[in-house]
PDB file of N, CA and C in Angstrom:
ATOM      1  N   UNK A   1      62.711 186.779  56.785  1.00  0.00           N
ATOM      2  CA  UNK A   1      62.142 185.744  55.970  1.00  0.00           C
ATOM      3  C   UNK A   1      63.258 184.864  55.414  1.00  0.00           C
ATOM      4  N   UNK A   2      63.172 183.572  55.512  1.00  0.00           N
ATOM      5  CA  UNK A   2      63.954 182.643  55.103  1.00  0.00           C
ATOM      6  C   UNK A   2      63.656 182.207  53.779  1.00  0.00           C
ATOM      7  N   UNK A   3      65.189 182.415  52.765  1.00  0.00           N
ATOM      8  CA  UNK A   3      64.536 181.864  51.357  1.00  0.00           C
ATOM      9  C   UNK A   3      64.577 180.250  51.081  1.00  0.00           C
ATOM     10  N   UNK A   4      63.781 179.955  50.521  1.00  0.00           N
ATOM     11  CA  UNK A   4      63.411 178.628  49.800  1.00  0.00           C
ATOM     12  C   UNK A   4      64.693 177.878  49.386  1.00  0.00           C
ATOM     13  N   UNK A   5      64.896 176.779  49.765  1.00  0.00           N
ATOM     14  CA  UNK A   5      66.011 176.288  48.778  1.00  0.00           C
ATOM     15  C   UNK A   5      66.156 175.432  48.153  1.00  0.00           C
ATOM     16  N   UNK A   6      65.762 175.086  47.027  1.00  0.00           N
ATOM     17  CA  UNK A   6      65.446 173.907  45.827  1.00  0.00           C
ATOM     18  C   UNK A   6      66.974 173.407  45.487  1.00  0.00           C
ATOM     19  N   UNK A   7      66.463 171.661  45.814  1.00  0.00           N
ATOM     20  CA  UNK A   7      67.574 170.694  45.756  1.00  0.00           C
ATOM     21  C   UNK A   7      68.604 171.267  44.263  1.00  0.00           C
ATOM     22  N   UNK A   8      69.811 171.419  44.693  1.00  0.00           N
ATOM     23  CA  UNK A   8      70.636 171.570  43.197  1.00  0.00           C
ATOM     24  C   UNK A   8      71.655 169.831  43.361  1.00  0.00           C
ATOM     25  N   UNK A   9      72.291 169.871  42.126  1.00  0.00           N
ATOM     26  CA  UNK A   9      73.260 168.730  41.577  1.00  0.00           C
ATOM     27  C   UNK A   9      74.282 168.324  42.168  1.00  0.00           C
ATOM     28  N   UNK A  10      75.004 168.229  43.258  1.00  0.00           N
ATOM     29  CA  UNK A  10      76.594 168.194  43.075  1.00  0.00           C
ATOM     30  C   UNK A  10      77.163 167.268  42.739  1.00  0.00           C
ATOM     31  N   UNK A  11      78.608 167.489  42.398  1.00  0.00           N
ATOM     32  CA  UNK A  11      79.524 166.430  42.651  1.00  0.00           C
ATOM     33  C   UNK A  11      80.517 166.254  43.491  1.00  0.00           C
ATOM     34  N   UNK A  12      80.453 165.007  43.958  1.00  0.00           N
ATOM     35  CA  UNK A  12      81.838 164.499  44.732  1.00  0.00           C
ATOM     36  C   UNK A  12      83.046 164.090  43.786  1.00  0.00           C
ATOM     37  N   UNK A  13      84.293 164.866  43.465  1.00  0.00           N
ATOM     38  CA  UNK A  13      85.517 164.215  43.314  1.00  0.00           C
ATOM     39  C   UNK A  13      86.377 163.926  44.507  1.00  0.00           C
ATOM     40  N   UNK A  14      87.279 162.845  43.789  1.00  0.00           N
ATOM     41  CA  UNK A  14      87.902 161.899  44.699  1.00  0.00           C
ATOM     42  C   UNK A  14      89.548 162.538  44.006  1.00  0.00           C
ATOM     43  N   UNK A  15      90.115 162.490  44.827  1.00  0.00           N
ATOM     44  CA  UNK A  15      91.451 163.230  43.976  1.00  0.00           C
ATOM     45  C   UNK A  15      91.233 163.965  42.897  1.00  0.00           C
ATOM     46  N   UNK A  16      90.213 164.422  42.821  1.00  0.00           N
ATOM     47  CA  UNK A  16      90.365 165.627  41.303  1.00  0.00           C
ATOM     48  C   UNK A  16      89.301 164.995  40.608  1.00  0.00           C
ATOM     49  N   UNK A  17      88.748 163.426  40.723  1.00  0.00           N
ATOM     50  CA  UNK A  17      88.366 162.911  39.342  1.00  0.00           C
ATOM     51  C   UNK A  17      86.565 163.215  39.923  1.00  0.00           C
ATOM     52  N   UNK A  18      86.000 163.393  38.426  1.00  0.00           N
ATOM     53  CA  UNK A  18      84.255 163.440  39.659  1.00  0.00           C
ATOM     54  C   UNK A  18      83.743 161.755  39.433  1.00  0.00           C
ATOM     55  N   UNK A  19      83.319 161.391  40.684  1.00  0.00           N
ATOM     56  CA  UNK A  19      82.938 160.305  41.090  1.00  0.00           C
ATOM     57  C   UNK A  19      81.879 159.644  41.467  1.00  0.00           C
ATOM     58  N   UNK A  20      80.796 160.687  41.902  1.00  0.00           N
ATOM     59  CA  UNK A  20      79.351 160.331  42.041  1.00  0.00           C
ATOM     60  C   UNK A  20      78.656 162.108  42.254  1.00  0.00           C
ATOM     61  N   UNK A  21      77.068 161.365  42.133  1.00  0.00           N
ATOM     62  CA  UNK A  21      76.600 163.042  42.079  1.00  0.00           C
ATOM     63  C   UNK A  21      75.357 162.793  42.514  1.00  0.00           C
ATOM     64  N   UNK A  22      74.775 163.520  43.400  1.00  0.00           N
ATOM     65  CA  UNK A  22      73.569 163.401  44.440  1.00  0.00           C
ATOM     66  C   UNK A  22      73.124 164.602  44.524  1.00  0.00           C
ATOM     67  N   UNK A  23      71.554 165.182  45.139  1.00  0.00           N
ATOM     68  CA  UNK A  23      71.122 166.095  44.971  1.00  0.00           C
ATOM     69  C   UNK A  23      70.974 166.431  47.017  1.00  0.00           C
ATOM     70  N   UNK A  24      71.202 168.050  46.983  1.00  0.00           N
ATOM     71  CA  UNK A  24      71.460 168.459  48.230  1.00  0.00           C
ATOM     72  C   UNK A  24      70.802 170.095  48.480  1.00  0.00           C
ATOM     73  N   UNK A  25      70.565 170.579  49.260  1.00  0.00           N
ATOM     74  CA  UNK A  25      69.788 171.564  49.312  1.00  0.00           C
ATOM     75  C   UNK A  25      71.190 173.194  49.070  1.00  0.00           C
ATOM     76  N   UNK A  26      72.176 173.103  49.559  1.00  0.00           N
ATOM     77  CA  UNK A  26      73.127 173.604  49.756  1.00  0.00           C
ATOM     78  C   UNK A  26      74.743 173.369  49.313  1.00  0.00           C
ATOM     79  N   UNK A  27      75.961 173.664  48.865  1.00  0.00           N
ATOM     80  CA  UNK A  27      76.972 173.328  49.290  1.00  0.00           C
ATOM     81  C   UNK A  27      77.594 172.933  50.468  1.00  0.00           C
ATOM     82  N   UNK A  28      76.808 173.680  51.981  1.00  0.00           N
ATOM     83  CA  UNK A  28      77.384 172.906  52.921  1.00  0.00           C
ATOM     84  C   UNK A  28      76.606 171.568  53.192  1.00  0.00           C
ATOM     85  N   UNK A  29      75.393 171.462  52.970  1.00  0.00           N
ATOM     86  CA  UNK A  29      75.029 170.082  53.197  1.00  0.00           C
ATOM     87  C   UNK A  29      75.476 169.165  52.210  1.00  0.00           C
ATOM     88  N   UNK A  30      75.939 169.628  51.104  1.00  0.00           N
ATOM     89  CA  UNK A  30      76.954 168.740  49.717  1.00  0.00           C
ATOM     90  C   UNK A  30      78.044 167.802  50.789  1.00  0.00           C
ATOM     91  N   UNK A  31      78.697 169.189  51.078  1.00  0.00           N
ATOM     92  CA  UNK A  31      79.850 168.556  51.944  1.00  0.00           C
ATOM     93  C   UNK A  31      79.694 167.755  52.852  1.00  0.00           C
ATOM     94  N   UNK A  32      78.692 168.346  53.904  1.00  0.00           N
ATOM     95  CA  UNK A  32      78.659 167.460  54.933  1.00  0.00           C
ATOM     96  C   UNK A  32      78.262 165.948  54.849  1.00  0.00           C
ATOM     97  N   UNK A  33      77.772 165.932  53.657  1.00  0.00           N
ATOM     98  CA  UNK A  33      77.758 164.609  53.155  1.00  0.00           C
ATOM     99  C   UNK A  33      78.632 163.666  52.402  1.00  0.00           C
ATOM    100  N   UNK A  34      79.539 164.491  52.043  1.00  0.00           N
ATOM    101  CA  UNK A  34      80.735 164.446  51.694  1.00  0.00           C
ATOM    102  C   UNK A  34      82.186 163.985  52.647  1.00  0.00           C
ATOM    103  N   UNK A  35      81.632 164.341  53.905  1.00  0.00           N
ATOM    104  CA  UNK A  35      82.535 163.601  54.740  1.00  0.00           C
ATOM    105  C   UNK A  35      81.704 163.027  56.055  1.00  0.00           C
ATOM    106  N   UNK A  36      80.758 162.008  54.824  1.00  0.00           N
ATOM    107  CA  UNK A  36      79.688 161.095  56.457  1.00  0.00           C
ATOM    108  C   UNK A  36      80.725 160.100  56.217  1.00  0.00           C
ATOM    109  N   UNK A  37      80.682 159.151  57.332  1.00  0.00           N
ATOM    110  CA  UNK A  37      81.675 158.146  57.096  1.00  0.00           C
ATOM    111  C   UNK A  37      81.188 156.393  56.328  1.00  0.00           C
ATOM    112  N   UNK A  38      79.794 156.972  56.613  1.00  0.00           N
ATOM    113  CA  UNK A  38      79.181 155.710  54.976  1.00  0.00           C
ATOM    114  C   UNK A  38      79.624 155.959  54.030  1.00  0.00           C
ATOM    115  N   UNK A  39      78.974 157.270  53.698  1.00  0.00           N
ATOM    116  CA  UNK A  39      80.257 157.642  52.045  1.00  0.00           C
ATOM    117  C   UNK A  39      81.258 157.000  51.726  1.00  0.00           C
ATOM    118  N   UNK A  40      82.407 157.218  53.309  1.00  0.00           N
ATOM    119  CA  UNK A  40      83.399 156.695  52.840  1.00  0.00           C
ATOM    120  C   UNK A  40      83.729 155.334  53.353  1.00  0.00           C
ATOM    121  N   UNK A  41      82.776 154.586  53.654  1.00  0.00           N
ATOM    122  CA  UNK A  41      82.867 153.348  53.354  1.00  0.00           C
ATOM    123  C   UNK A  41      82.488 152.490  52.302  1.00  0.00           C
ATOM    124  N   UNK A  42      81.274 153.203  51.546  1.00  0.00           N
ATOM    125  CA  UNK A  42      81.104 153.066  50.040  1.00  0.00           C
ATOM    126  C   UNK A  42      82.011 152.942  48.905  1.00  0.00           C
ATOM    127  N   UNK A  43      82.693 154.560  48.858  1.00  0.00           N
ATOM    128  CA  UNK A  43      83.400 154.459  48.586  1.00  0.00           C
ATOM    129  C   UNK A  43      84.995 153.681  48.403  1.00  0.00           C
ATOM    130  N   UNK A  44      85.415 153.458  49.711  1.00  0.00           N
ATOM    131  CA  UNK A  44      86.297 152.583  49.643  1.00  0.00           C
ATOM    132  C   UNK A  44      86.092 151.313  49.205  1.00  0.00           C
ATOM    133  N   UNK A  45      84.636 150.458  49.478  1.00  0.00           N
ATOM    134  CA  UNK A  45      84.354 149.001  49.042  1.00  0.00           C
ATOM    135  C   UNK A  45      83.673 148.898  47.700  1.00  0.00           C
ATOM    136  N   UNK A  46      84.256 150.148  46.839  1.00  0.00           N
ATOM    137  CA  UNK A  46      83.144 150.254  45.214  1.00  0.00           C
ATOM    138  C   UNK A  46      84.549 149.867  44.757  1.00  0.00           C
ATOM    139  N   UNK A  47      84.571 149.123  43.474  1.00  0.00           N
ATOM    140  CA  UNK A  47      86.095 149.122  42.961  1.00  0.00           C
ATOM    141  C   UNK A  47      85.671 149.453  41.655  1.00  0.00           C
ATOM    142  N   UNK A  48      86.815 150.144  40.911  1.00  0.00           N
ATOM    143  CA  UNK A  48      86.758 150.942  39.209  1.00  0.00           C
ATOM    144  C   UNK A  48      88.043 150.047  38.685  1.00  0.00           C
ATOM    145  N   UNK A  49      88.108 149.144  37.706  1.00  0.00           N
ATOM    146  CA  UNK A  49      89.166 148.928  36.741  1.00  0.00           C
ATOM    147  C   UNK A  49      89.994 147.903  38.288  1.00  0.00           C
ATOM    148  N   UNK A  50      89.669 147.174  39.110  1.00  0.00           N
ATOM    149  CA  UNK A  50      90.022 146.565  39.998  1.00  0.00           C
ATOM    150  C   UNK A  50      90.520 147.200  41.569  1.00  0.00           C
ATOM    151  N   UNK A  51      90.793 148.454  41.549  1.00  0.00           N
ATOM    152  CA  UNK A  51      91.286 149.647  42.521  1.00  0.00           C
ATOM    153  C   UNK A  51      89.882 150.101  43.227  1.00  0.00           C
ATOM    154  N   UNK A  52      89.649 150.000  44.509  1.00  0.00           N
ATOM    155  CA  UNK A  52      88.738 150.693  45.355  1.00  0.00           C
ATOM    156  C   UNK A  52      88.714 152.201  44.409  1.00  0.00           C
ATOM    157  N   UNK A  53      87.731 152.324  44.574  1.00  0.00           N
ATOM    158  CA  UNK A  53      87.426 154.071  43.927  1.00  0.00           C
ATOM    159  C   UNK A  53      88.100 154.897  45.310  1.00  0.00           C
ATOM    160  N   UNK A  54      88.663 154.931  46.138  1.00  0.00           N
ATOM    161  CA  UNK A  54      89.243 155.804  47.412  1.00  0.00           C
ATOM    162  C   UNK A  54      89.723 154.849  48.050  1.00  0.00           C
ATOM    163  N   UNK A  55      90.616 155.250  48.621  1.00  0.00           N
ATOM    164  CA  UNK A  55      91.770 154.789  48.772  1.00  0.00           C
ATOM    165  C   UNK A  55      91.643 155.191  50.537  1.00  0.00           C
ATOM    166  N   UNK A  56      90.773 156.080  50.787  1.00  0.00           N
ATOM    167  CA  UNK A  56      90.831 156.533  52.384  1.00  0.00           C
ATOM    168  C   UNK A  56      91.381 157.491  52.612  1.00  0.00           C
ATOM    169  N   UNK A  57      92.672 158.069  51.355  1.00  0.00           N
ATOM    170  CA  UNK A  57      93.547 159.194  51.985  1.00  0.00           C
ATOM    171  C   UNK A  57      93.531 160.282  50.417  1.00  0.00           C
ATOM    172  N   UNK A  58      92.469 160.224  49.617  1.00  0.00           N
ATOM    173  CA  UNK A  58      92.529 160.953  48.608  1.00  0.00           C
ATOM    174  C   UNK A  58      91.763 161.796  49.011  1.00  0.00           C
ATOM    175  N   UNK A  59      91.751 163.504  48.846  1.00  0.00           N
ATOM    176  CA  UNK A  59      91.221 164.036  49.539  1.00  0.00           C
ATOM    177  C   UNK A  59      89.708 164.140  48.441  1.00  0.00           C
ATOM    178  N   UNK A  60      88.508 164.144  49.847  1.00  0.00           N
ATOM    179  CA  UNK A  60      87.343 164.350  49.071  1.00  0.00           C
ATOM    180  C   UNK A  60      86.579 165.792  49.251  1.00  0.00           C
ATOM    181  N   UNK A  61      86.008 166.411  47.332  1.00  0.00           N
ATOM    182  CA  UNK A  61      85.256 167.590  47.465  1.00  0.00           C
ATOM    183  C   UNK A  61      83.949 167.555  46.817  1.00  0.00           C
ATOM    184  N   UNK A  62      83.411 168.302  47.374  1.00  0.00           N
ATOM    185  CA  UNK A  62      81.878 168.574  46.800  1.00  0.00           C
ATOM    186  C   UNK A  62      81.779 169.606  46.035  1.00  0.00           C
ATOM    187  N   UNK A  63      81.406 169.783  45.161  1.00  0.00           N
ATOM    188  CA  UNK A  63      81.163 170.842  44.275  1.00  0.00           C
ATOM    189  C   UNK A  63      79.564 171.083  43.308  1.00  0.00           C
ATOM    190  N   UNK A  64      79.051 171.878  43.128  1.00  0.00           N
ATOM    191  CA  UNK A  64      78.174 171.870  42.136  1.00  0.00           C
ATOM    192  C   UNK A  64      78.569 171.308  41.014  1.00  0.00           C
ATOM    193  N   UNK A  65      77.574 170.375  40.251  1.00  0.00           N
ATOM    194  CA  UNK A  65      77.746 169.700  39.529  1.00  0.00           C
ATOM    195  C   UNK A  65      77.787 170.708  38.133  1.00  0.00           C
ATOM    196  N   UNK A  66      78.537 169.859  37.175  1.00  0.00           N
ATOM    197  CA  UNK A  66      78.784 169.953  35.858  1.00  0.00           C
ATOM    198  C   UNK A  66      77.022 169.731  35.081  1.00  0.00           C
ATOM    199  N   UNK A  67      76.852 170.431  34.017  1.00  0.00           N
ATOM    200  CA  UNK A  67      75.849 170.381  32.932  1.00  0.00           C
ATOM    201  C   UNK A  67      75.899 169.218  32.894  1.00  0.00           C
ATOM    202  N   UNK A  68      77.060 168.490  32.485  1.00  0.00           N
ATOM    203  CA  UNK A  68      76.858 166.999  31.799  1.00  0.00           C
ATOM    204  C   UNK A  68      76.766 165.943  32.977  1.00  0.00           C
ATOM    205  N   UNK A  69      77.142 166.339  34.389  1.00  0.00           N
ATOM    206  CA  UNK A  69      76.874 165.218  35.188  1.00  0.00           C
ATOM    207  C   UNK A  69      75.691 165.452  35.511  1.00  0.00           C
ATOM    208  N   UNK A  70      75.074 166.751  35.431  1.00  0.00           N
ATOM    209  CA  UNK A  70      73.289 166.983  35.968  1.00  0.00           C
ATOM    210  C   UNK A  70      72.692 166.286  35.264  1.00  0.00           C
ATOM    211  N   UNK A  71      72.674 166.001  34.171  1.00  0.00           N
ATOM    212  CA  UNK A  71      72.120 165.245  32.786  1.00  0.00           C
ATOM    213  C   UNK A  71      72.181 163.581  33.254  1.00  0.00           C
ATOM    214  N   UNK A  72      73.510 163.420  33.616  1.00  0.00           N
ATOM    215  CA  UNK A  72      73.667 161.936  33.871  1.00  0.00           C
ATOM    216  C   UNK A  72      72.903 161.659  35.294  1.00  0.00           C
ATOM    217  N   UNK A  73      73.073 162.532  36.056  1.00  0.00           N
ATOM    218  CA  UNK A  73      71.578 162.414  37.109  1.00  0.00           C
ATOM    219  C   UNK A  73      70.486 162.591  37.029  1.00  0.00           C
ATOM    220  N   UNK A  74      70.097 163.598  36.120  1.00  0.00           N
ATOM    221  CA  UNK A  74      68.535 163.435  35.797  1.00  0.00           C
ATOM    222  C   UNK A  74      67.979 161.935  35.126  1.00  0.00           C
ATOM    223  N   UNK A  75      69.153 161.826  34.140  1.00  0.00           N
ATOM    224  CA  UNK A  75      68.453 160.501  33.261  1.00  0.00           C
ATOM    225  C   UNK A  75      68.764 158.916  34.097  1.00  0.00           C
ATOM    226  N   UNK A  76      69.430 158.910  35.054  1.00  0.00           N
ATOM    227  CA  UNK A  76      69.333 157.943  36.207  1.00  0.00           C
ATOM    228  C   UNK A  76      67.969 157.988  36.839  1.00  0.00           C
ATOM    229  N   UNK A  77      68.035 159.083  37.465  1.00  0.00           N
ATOM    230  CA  UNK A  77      66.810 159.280  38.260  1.00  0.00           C
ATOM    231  C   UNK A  77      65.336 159.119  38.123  1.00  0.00           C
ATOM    232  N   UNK A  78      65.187 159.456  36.578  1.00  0.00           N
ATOM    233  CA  UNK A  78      63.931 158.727  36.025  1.00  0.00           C
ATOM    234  C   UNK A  78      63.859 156.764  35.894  1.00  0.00           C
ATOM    235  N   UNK A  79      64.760 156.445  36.046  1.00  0.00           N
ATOM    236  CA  UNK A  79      65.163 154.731  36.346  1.00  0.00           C
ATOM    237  C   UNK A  79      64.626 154.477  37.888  1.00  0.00           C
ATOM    238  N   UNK A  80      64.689 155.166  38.863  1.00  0.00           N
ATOM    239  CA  UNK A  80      65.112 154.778  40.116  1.00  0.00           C
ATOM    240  C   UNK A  80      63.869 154.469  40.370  1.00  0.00           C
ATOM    241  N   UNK A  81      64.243 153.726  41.396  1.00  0.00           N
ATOM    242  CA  UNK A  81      63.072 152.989  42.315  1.00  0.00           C
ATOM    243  C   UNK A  81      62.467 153.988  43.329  1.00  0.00           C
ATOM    244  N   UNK A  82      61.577 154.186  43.783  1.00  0.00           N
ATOM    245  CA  UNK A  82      61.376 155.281  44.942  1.00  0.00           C
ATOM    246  C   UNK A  82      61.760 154.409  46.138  1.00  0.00           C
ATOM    247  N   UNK A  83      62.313 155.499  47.271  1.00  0.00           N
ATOM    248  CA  UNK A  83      63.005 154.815  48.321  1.00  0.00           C
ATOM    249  C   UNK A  83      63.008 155.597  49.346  1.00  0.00           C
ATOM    250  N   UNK A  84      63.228 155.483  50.867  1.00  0.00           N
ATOM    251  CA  UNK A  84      63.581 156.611  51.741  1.00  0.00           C
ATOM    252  C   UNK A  84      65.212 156.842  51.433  1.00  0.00           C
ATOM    253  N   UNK A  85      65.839 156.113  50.768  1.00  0.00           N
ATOM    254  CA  UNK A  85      67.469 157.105  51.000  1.00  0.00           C
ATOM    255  C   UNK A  85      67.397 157.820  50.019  1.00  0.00           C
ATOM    256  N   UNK A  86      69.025 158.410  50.088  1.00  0.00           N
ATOM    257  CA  UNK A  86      69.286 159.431  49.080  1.00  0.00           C
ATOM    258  C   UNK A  86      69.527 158.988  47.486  1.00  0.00           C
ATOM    259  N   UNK A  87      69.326 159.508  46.636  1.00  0.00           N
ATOM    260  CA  UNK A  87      69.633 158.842  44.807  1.00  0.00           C
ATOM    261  C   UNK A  87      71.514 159.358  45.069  1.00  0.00           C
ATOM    262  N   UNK A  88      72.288 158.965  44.891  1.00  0.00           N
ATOM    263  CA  UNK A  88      73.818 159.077  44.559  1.00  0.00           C
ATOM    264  C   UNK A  88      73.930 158.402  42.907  1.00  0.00           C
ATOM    265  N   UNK A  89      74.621 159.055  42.110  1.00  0.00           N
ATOM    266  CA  UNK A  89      74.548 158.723  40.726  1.00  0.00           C
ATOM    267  C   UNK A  89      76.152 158.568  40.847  1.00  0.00           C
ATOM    268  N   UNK A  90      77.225 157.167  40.239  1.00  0.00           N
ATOM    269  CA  UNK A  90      78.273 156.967  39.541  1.00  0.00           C
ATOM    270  C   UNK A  90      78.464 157.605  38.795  1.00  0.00           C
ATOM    271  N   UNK A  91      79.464 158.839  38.444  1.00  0.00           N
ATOM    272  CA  UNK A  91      79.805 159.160  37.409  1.00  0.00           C
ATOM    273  C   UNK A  91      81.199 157.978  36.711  1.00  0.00           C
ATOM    274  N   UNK A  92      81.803 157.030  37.101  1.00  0.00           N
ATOM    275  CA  UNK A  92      82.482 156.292  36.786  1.00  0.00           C
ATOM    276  C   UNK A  92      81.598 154.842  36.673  1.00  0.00           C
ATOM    277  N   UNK A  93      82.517 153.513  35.862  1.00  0.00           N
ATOM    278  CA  UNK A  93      81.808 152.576  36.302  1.00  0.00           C
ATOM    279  C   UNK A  93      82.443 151.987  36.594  1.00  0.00           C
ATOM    280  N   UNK A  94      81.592 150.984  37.992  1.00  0.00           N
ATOM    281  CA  UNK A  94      81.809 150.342  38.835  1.00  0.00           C
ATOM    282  C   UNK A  94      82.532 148.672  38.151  1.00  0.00           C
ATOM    283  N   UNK A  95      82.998 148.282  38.670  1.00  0.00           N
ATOM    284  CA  UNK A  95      83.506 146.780  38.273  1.00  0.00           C
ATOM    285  C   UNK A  95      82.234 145.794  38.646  1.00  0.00           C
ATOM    286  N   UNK A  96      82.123 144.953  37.551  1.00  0.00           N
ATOM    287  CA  UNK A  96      80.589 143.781  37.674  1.00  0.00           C
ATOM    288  C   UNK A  96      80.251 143.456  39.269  1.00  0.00           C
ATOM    289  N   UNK A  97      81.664 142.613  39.643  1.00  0.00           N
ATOM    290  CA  UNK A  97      81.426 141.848  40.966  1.00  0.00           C
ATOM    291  C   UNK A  97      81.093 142.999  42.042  1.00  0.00           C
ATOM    292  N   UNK A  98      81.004 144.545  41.901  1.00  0.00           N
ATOM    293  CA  UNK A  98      80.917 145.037  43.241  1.00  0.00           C
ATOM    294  C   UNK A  98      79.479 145.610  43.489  1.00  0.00           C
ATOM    295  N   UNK A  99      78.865 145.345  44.556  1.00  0.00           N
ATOM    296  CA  UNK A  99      77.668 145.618  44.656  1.00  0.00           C
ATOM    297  C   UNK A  99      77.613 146.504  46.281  1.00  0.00           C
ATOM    298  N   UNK A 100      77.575 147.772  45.623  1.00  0.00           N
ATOM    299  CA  UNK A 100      77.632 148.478  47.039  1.00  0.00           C
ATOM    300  C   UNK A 100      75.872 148.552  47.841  1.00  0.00           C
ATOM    301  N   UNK A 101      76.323 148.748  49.335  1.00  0.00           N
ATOM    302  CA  UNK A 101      75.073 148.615  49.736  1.00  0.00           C
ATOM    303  C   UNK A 101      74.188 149.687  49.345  1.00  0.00           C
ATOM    304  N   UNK A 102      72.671 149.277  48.906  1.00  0.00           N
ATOM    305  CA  UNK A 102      71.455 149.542  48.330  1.00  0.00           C
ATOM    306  C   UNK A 102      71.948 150.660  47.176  1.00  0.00           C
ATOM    307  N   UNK A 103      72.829 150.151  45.965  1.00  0.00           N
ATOM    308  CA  UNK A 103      73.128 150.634  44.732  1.00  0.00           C
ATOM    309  C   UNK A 103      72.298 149.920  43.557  1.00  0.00           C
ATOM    310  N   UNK A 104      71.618 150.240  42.624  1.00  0.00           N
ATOM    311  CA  UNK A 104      70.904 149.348  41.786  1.00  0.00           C
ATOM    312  C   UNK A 104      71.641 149.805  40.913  1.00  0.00           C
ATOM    313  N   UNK A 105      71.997 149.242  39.725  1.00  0.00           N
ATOM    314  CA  UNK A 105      72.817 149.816  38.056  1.00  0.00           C
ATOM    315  C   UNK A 105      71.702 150.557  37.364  1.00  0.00           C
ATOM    316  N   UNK A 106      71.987 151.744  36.556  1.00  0.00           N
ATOM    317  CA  UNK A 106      71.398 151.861  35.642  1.00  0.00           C
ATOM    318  C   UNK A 106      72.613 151.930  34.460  1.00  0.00           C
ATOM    319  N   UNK A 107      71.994 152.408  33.093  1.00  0.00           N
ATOM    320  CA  UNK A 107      72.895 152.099  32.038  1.00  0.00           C
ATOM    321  C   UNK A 107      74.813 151.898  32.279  1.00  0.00           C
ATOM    322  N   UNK A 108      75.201 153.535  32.847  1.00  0.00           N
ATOM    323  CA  UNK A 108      76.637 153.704  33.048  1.00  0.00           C
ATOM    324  C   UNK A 108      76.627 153.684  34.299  1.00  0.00           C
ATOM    325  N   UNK A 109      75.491 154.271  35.335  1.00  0.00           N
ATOM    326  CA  UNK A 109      75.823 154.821  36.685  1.00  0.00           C
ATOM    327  C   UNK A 109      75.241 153.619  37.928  1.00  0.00           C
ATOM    328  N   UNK A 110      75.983 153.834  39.024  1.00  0.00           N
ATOM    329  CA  UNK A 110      75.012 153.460  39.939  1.00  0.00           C
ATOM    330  C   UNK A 110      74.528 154.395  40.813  1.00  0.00           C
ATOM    331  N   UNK A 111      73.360 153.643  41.461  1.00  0.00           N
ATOM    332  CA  UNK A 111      72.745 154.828  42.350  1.00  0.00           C
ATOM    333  C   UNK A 111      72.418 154.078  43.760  1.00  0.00           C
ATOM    334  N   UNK A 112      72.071 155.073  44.554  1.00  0.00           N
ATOM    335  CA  UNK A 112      72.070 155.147  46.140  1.00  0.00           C
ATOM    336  C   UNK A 112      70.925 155.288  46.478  1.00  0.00           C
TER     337      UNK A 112
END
């Protein structure tokens, strides 16, 4: 019998820092999403404080999320639009002019 597996929190840090947080059935599907190469084209074309948020060569990890970033995804997520993609929550914020593809703002975060 195969057990059930209810979406948990993670986060993606980018060199150490946590950077966005999306919901995934597993740690390996965290990851594997973690190194699709949209991600990291997102990533590279999001800019923080004028600097691309990744750089291309910072290494990226997935991890179960923090209490306080689950929080900052739950209270995004009641904002969101319903959609077929995935919700990705900013734990940083983004610079005005950058508008990554299909990201809408909510208060601090953006989402996916």
């Amino acid at each position: 019998m195969t057990p059930t597996l209810f979406p948990s929190i993670f986060t993606i840090e980018i060199g150490g820092i946590p950077t966005v947080t999306f919901e995934a059935k597993s740690l390996r599907e965290a990851s594997e999403i973690c190194n699709a190469p949209w991600l990291g084209e997102d990533l590279a074309s999001a800019h923080s404080d004028g600097a691309p948020l990744w750089d291309g060569k910072a290494p990226l990890r997935a991890r179960m999320g923090y209490a306080d970033e689950i929080a900052t995804f739950d209270d995004a997520s009641k904002d969101a639009q319903p959609s077929d993609g995935m919700l990705m929550v900013y734990l940083v914020e983004l610079d005005d002019n950058d508008s990554a593809e299909n990201f809408e703002p909510s208060p601090f975060t953006q989402q996916r």
